[in-house]
C-alpha atoms as a PDB file:
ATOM      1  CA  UNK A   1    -157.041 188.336  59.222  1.00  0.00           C
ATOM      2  CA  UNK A   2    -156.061 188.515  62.608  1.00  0.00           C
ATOM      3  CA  UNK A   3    -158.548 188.484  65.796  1.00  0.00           C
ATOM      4  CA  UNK A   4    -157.150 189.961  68.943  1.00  0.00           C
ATOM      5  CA  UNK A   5    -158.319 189.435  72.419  1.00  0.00           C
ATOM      6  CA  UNK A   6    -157.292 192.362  74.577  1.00  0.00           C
ATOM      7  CA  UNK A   7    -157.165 193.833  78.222  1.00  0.00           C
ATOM      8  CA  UNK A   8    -157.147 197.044  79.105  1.00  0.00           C
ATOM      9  CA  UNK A   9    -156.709 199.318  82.058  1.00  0.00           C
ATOM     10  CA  UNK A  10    -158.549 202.756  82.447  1.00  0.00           C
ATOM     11  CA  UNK A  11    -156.097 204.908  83.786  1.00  0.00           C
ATOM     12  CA  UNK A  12    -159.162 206.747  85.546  1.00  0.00           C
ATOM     13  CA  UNK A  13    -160.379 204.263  87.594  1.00  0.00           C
ATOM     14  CA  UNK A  14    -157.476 201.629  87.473  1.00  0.00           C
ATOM     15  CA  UNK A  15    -160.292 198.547  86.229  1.00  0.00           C
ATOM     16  CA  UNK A  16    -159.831 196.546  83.699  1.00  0.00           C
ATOM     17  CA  UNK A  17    -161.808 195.515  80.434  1.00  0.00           C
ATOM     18  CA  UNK A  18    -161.089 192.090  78.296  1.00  0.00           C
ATOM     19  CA  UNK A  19    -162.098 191.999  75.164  1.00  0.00           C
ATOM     20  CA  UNK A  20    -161.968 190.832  71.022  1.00  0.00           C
ATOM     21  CA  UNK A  21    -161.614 192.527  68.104  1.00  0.00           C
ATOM     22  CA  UNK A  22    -160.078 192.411  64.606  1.00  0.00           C
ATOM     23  CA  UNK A  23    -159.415 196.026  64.556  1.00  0.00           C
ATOM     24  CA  UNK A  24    -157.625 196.650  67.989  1.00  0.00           C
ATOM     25  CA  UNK A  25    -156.644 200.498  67.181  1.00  0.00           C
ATOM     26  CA  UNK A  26    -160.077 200.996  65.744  1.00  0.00           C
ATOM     27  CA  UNK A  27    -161.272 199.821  69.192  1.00  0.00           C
ATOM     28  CA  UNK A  28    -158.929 201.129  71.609  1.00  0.00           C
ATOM     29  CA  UNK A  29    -160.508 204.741  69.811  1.00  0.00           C
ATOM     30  CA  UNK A  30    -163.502 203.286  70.468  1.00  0.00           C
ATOM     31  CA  UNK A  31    -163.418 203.080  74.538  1.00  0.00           C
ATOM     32  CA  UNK A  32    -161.121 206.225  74.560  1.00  0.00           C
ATOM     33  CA  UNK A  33    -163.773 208.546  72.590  1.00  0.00           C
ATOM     34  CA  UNK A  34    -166.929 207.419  74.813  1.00  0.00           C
ATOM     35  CA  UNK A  35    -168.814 205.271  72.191  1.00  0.00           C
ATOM     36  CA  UNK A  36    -168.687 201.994  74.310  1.00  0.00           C
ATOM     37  CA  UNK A  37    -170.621 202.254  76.762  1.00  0.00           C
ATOM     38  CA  UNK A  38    -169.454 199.777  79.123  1.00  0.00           C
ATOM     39  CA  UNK A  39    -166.274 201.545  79.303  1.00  0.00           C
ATOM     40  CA  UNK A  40    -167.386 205.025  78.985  1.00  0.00           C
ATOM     41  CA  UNK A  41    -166.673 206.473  82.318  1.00  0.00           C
ATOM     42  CA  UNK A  42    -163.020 204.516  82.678  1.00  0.00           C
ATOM     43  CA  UNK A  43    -161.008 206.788  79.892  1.00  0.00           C
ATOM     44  CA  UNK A  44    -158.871 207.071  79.027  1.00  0.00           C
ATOM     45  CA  UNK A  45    -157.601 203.325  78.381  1.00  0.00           C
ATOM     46  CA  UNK A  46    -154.138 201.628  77.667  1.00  0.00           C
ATOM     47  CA  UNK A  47    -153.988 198.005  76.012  1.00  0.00           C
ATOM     48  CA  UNK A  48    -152.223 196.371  78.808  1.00  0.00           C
ATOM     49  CA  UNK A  49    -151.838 192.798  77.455  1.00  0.00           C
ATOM     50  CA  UNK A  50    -152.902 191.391  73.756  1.00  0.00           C
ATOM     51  CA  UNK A  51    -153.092 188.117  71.912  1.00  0.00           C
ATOM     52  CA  UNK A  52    -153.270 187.369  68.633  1.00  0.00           C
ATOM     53  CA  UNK A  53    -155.568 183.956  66.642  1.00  0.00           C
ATOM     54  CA  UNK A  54    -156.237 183.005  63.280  1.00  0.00           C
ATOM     55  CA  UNK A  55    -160.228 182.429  63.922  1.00  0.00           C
ATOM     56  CA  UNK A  56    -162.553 184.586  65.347  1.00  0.00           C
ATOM     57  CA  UNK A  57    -164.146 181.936  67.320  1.00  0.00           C
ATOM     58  CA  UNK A  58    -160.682 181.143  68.770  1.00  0.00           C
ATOM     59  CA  UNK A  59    -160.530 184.357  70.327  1.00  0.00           C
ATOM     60  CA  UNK A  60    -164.324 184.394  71.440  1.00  0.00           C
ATOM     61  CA  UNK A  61    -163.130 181.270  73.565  1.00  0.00           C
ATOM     62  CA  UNK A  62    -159.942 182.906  75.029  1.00  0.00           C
ATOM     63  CA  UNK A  63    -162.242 186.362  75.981  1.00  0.00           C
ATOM     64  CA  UNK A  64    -164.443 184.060  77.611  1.00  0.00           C
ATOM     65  CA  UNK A  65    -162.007 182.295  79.369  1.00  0.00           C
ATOM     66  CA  UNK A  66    -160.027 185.286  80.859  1.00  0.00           C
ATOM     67  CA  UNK A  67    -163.086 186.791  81.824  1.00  0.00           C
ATOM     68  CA  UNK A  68    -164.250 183.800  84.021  1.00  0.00           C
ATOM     69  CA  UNK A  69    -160.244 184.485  85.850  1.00  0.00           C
ATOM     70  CA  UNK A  70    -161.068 188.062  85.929  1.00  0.00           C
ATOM     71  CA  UNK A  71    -160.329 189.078  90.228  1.00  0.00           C
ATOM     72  CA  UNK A  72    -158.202 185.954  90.183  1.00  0.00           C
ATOM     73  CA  UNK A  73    -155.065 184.960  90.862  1.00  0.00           C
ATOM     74  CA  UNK A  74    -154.930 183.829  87.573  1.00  0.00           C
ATOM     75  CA  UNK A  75    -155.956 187.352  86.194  1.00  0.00           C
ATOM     76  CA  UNK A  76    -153.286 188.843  88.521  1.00  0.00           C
ATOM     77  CA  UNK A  77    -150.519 186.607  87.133  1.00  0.00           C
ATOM     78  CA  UNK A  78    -151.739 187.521  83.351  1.00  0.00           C
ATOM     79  CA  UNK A  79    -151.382 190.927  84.029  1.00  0.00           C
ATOM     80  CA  UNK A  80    -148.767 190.810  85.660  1.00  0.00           C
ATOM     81  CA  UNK A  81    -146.607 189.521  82.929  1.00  0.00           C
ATOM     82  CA  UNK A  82    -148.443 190.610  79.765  1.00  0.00           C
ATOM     83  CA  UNK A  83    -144.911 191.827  78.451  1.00  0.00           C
ATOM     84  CA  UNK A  84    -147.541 194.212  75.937  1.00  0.00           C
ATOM     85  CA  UNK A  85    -146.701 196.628  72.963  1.00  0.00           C
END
């Protein structure tokens, strides 16, 4: 099983939400339909960058880390060339 760590961009507000998942359709539904409810007033959403890891806890660690870049340069240079979907 795969665990994906994934950024999106409401298309509302133009902010962005980083997150993991092993389902990332199942979640992208999710944030689009209104049941998450830090993302609930942002839809609708488009996965704007995605990365795949063999271990949950591996992608806990990348969430965590793009998070802390989050308003960054570094988060500007990730988006920037996410080359997603």
């Amino acid at each position: 099983m795969a665990y994906i760590v994934y950024i999106l961009k409401s298309l509302k507000t133009e902010k962005y939400y980083v997150g993991q998942t092993d389902n990332l359709e199942r979640r992208l539904k999710e944030h689009n339909s209104g049941k998450v409810l830090s993302t609930r007033n942002g839809s609708p959403y488009e996965v704007i960058r995605k990365e795949e890891f063999s271990t949950r806890n591996e992608a806990y660690k990348r969430e965590r880390v793009i998070k802390r870049y989050k308003g960054g340069e570094a988060f500007k240079k990730l988006i920037e060339y996410s080359g997603i979907v």
